[in-house]
C-alpha atoms as a PDB file:
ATOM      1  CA  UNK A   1      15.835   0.778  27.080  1.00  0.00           C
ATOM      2  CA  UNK A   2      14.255   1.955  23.826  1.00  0.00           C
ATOM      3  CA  UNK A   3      10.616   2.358  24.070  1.00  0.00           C
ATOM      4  CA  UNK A   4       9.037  -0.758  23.408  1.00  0.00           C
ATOM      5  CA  UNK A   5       7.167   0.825  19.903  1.00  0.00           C
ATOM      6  CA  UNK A   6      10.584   1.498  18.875  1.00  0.00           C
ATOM      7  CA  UNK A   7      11.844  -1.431  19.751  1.00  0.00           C
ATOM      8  CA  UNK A   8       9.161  -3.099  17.664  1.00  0.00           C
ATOM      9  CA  UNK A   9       9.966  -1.042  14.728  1.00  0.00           C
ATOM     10  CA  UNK A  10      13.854  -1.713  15.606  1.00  0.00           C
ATOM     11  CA  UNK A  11      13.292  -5.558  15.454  1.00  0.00           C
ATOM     12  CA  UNK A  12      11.499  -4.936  11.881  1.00  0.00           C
ATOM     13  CA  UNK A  13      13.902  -3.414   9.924  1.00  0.00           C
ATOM     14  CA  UNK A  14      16.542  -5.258  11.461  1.00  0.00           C
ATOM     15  CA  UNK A  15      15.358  -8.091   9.703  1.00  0.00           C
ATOM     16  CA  UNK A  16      14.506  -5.604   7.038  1.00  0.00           C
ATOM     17  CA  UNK A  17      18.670  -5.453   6.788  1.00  0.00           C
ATOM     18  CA  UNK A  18      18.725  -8.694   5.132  1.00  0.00           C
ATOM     19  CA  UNK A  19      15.940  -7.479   2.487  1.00  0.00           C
ATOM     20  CA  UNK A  20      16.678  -4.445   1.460  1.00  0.00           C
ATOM     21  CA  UNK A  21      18.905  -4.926  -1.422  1.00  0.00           C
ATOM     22  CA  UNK A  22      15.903  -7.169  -2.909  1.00  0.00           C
ATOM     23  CA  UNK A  23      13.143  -5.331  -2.005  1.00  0.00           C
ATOM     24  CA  UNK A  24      14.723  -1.806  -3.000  1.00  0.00           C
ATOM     25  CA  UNK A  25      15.622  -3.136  -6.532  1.00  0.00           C
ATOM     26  CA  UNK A  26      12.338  -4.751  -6.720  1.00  0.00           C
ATOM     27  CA  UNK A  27      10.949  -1.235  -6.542  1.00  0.00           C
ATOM     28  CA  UNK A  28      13.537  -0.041  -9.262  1.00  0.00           C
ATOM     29  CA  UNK A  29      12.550  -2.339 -11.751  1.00  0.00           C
ATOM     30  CA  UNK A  30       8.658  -3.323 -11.614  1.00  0.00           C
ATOM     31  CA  UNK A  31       7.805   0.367 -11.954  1.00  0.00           C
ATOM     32  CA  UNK A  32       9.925   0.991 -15.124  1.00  0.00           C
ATOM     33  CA  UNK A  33       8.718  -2.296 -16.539  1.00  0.00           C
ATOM     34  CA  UNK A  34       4.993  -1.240 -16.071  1.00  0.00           C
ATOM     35  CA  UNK A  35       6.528   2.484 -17.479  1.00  0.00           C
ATOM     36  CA  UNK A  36       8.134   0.758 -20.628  1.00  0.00           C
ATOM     37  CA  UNK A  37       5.265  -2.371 -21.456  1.00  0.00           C
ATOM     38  CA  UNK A  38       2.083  -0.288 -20.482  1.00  0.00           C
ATOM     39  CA  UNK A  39       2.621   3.451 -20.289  1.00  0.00           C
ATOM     40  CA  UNK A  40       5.212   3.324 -23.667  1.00  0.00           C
ATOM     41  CA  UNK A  41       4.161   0.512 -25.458  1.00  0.00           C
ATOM     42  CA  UNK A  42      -0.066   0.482 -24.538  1.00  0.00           C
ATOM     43  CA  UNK A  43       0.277   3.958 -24.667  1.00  0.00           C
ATOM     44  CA  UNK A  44       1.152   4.279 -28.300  1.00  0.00           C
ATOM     45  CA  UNK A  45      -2.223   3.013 -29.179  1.00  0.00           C
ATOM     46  CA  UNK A  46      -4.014   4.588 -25.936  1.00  0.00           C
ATOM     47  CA  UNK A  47      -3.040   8.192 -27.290  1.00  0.00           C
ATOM     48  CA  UNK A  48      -3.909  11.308 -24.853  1.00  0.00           C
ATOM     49  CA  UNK A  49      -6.104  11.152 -21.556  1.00  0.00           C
ATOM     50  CA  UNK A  50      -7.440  14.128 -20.237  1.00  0.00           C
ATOM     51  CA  UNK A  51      -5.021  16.475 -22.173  1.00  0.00           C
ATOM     52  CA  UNK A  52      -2.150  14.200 -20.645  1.00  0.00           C
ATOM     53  CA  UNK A  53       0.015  11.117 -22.163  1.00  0.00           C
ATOM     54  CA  UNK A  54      -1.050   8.052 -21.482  1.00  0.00           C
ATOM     55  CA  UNK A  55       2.213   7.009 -19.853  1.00  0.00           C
ATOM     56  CA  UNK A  56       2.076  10.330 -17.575  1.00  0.00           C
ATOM     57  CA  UNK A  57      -1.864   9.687 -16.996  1.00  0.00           C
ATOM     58  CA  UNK A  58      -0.998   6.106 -15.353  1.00  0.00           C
ATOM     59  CA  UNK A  59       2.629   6.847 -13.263  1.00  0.00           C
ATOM     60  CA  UNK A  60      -0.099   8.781 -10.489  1.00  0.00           C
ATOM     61  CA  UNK A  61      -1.983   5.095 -10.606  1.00  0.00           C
ATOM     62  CA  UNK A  62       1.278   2.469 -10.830  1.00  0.00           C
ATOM     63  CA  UNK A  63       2.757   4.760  -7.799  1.00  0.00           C
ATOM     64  CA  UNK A  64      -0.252   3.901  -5.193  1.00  0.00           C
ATOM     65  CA  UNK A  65      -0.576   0.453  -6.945  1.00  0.00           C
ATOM     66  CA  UNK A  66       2.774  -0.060  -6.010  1.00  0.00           C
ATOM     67  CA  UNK A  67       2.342   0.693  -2.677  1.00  0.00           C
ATOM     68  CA  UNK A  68      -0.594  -1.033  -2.438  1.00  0.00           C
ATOM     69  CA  UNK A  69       0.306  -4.406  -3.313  1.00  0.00           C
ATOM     70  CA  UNK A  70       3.582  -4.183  -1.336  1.00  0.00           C
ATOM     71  CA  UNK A  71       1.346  -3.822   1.659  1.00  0.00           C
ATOM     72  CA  UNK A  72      -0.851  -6.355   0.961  1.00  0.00           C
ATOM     73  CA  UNK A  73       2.226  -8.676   0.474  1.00  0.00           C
ATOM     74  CA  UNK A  74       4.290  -7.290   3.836  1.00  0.00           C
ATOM     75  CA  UNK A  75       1.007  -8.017   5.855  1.00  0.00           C
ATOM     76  CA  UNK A  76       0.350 -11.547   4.950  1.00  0.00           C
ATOM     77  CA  UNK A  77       2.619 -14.303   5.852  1.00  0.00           C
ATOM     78  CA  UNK A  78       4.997 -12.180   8.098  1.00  0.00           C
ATOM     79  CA  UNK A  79       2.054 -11.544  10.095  1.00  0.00           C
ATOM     80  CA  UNK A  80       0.655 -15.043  10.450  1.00  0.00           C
ATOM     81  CA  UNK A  81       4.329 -16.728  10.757  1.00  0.00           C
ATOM     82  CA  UNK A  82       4.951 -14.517  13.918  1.00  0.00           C
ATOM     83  CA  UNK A  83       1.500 -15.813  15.780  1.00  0.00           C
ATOM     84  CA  UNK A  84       1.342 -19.239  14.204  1.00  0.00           C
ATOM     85  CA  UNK A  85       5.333 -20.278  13.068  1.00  0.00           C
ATOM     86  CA  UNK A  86       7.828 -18.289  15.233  1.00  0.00           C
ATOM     87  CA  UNK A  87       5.725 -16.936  17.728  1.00  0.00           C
ATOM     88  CA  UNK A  88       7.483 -14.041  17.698  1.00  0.00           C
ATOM     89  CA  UNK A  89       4.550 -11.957  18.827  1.00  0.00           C
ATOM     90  CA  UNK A  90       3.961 -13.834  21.802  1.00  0.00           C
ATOM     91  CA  UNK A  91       8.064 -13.553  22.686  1.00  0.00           C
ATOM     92  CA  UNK A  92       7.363  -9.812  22.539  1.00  0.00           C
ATOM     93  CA  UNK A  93       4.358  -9.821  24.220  1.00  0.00           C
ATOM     94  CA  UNK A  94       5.864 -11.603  27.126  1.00  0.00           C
ATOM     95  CA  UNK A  95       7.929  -8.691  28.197  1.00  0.00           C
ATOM     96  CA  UNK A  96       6.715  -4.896  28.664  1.00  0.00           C
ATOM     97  CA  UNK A  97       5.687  -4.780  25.016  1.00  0.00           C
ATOM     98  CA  UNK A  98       1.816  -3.978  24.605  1.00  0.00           C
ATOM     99  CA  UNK A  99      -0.858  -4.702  21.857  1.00  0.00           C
ATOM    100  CA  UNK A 100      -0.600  -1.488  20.802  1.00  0.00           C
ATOM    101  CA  UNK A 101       2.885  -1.199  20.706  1.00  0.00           C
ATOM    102  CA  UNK A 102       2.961  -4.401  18.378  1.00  0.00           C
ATOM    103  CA  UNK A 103       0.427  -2.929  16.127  1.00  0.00           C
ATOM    104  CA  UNK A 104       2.299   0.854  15.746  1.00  0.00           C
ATOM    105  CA  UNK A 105       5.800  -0.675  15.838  1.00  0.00           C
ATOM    106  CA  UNK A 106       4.495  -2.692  12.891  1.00  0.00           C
ATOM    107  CA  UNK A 107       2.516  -0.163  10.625  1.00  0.00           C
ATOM    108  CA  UNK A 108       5.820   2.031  11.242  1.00  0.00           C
ATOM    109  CA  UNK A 109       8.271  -0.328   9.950  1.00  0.00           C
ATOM    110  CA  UNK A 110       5.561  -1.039   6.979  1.00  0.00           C
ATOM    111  CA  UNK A 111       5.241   2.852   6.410  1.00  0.00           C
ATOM    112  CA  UNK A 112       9.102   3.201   6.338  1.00  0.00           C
ATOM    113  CA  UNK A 113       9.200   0.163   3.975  1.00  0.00           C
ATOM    114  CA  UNK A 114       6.391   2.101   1.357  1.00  0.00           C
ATOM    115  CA  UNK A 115       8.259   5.488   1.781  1.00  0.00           C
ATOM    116  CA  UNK A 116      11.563   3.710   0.347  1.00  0.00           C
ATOM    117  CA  UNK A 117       9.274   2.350  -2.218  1.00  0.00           C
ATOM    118  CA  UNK A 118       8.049   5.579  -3.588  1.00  0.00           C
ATOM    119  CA  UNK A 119      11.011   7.546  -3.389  1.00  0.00           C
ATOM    120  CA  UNK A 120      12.792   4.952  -5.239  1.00  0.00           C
ATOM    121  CA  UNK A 121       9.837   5.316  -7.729  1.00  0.00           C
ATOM    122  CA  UNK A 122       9.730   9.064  -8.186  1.00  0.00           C
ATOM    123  CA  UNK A 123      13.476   9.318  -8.933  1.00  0.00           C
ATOM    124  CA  UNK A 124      12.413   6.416 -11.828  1.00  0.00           C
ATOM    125  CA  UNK A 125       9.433   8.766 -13.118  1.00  0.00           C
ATOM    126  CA  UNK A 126      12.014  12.476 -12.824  1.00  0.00           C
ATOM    127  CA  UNK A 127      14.730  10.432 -15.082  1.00  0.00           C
ATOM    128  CA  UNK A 128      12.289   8.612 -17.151  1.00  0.00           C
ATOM    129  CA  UNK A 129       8.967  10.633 -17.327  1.00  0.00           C
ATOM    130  CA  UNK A 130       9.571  13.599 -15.671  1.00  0.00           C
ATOM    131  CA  UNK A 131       7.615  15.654 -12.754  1.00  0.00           C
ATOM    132  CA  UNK A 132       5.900  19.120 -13.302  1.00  0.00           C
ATOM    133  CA  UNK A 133       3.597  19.254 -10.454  1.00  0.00           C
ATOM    134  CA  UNK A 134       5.632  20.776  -7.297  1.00  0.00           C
ATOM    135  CA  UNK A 135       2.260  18.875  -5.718  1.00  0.00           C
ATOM    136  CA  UNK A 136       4.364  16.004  -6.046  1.00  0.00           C
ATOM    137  CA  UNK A 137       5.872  16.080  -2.684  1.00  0.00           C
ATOM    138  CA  UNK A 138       2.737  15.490  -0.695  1.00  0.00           C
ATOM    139  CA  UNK A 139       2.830  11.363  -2.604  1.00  0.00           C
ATOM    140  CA  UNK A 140       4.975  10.172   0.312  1.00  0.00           C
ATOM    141  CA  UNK A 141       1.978  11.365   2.881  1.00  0.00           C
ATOM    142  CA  UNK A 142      -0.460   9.894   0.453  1.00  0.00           C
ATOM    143  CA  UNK A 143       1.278   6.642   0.550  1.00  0.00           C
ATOM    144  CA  UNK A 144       1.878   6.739   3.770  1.00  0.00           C
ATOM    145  CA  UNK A 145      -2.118   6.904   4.405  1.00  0.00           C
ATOM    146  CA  UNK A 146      -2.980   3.710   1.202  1.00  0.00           C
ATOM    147  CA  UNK A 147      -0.287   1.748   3.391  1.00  0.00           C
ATOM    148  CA  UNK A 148      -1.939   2.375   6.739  1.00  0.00           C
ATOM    149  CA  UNK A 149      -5.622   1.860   5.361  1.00  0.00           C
ATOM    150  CA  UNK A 150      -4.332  -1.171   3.206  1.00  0.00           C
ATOM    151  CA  UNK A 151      -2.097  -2.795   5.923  1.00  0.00           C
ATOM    152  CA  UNK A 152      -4.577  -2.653   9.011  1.00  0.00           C
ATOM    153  CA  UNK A 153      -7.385  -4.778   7.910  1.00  0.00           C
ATOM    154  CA  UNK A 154      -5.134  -6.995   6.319  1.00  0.00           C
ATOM    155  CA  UNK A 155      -2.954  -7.602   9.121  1.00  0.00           C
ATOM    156  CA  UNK A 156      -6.062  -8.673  10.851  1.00  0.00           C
ATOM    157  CA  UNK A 157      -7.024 -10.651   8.581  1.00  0.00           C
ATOM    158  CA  UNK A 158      -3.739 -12.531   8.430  1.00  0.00           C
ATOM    159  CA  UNK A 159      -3.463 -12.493  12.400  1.00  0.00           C
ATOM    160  CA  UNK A 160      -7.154 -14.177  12.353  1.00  0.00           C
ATOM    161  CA  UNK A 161      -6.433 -17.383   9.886  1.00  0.00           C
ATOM    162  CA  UNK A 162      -4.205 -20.585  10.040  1.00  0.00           C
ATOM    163  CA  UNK A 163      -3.733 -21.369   6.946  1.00  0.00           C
ATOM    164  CA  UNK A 164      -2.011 -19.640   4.283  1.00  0.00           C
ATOM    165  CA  UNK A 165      -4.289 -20.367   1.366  1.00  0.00           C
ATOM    166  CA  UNK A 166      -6.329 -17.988   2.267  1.00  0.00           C
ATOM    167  CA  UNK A 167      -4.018 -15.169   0.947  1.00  0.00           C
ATOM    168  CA  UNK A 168      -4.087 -16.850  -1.988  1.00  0.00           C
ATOM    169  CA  UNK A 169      -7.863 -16.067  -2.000  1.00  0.00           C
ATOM    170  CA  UNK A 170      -7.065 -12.518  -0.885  1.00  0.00           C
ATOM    171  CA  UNK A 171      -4.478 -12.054  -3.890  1.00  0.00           C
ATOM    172  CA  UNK A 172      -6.621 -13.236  -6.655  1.00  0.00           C
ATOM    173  CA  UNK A 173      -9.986 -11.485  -5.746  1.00  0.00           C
ATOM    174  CA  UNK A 174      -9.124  -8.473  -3.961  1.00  0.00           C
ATOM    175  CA  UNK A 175      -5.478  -7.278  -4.770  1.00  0.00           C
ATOM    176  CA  UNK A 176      -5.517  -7.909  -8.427  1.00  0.00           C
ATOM    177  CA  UNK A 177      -9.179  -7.003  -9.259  1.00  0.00           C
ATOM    178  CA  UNK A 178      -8.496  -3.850  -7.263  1.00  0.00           C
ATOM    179  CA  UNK A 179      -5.073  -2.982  -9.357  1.00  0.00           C
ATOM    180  CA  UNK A 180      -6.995  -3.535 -12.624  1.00  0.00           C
ATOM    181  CA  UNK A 181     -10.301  -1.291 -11.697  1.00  0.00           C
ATOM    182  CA  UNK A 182      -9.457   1.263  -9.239  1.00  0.00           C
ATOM    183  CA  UNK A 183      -8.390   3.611 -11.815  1.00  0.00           C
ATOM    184  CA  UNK A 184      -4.923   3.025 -12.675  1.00  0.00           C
ATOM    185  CA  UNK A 185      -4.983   1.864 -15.880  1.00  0.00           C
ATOM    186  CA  UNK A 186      -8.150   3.437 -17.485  1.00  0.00           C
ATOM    187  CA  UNK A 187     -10.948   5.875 -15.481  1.00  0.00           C
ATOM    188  CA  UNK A 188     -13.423   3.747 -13.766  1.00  0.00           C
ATOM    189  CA  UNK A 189     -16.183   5.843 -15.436  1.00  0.00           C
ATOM    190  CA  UNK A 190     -15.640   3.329 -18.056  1.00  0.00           C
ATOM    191  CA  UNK A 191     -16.543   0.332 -15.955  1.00  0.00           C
ATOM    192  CA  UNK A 192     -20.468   1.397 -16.137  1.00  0.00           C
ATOM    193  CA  UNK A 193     -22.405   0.605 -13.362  1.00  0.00           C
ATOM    194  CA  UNK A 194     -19.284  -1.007 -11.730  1.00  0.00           C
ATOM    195  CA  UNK A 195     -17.533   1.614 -10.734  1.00  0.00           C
ATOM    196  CA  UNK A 196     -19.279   1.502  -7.424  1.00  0.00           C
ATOM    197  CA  UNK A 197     -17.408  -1.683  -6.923  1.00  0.00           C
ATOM    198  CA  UNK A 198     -13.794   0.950  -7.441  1.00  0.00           C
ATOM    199  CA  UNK A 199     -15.145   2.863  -4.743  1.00  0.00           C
ATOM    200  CA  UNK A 200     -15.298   1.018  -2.028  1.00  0.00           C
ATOM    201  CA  UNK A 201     -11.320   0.236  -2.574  1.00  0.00           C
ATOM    202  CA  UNK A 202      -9.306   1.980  -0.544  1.00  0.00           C
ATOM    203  CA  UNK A 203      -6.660   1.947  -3.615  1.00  0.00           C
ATOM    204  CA  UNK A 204      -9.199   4.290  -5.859  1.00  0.00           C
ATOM    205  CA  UNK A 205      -9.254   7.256  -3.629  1.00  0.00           C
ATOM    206  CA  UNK A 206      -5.299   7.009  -3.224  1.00  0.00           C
ATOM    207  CA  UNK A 207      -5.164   6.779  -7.157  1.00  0.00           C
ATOM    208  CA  UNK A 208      -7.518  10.325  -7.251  1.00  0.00           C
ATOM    209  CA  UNK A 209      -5.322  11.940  -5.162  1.00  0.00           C
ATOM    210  CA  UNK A 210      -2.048  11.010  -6.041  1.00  0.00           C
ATOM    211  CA  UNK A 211      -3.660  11.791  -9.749  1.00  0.00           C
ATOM    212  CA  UNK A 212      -4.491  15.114  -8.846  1.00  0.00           C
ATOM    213  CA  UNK A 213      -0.907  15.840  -6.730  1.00  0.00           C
ATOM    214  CA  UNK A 214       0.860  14.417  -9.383  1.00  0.00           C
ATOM    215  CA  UNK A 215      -0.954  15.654 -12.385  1.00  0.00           C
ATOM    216  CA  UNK A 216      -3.135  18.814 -10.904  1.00  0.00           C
ATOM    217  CA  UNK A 217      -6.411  16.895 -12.094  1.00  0.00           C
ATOM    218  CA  UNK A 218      -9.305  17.675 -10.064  1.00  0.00           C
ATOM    219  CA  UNK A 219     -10.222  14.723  -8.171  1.00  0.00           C
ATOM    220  CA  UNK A 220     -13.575  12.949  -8.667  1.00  0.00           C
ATOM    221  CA  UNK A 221     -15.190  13.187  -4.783  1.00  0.00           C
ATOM    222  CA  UNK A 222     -13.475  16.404  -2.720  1.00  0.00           C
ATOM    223  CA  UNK A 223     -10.450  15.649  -1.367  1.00  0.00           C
ATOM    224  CA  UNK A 224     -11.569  15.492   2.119  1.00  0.00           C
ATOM    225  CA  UNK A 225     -13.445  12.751   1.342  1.00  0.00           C
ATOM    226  CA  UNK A 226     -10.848  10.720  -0.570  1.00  0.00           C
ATOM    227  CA  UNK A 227      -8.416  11.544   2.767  1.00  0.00           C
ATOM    228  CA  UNK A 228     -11.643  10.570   5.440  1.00  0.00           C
ATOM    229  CA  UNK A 229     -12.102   7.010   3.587  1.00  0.00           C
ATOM    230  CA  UNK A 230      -8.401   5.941   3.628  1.00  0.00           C
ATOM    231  CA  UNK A 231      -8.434   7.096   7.348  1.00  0.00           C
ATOM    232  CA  UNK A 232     -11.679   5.178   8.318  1.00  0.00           C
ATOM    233  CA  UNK A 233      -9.780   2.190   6.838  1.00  0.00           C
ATOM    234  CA  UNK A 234      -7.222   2.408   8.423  1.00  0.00           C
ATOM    235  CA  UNK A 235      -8.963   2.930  12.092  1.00  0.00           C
ATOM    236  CA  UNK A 236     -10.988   0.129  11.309  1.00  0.00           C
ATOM    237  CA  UNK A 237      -8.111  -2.042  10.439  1.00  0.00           C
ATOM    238  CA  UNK A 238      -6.778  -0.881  13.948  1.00  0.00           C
ATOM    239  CA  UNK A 239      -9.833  -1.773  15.941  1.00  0.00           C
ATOM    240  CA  UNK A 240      -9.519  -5.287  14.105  1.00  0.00           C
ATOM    241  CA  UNK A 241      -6.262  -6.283  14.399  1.00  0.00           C
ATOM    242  CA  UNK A 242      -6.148  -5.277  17.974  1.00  0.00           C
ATOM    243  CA  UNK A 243      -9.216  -7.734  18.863  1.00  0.00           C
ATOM    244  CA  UNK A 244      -6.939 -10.118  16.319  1.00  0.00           C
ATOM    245  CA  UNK A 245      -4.175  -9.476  17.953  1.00  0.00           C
ATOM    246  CA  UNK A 246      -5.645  -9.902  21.980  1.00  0.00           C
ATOM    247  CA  UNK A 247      -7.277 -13.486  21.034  1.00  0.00           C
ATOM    248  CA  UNK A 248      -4.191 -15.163  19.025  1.00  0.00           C
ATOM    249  CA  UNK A 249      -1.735 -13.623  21.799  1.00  0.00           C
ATOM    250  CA  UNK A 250      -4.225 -15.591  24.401  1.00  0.00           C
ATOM    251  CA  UNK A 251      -3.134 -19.035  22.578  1.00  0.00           C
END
């Protein structure tokens, strides 16, 4: 028998099989329209940022923002359907599969899922925009880390509740305040005092590094410390959604 992480992930994407048509045009066409409507048609009256178009000065930003809210989205009612709906986690559970395989069968399917996303997206921004930065092949790892330190706490937040509104609450004041002020559209040194509210996102320091991959920008903190905040989400997110995880699976 495959081992049971694998079988997790296995179970995923063959679900996934149904999707993937959807989800893989999905992340065709949202990036191009945010290409065409912002970065073409804002852009015109933006002009240049930091020696750079404005519609090459966003596609860094739009990439992790993609990823970013796909997460957010993959880790909300999936997660609390399989405890509270279909109790799939607790059929798993039930045979030789652990907590922690759950939890890395999971954010492995969800990293394969961002991956397709971003490749999909890059081949967009070569046709469309272009890519000069041979830097750019590091923004699948990048992703991969935003969709780790997005997905974990979020998956424990959605294996903690019983009701779905509450991702409506998620939605409208974290992922779309977050998309609008972590840097993708405009720098956050613009927001004033505020910024310090960007920082604490998770989705800022993947927008500074992708930025500076894509672009060769210096980034505004070291890099280290962009890579050591994703990665402290993320472990957090694991510590939480395994305590999540151990008290729904007790139900």
């Amino acid at each position: 028998m495959a081992h049971p992480t694998i079988a997790v992930f296995e179970r995923n994407m063959v679900v996934y099989k149904r999707l993937w048509r959807t989800s893989v045009f999905a992340s065709f066409a949202l990036p191009l329209l945010f290409l065409v409507s912002i970065g073409l048609g804002v852009g015109r009256y933006v002009g240049d940022i930091q020696n750079f178009s404005y519609v090459e000065w966003i596609v860094p930003g739009v990439l992790a923002s993609t990823a970013f809210q796909m997460m957010i989205s993959e880790s909300t009612y999936s997660v609390m359907a399989a405890f509270k709906d279909y109790r799939s986690a607790h059929a798993a559970f039930a045979t030789r599969v652990s907590i922690a395989d759950l939890l890395r069968g999971w954010f492995l399917y969800l990293v394969v899922r961002v991956e397709i996303a971003v490749l999909v997206f890059l081949v967009v921004v070569a046709v469309g925009v272009g890519l000069s930065s041979p830097w750019v092949a590091i923004t699948p790892v990048l992703a991969a880390l935003l969709a780790l330190a997005t997905a974990a706490p979020v998956t424990a937040f959605a294996a903690k509740v019983d009701h779905d509104s509450y991702f409506e609450l998620l939605f409208r004041f974290v992922m779309i305040p977050a998309t609008l002020f972590s840097g993708v559209f405009f720098p956050v040194e613009q927001l004033g005092w505020l910024r310090v509210a960007a920082y604490v996102s998770p989705l800022w320091h993947a927008v500074e590094l992708c930025r500076a991959a894509m672009l060769g920008l210096p980034t505004s903190w070291p890099w280290l410390v962009h890579v050591a905040v994703l990665v402290a989400y993320g472990a957090a997110g694991w510590w939480w959604a395994s305590l999540t995880f151990r008290r729904r699976l007790q139900d």
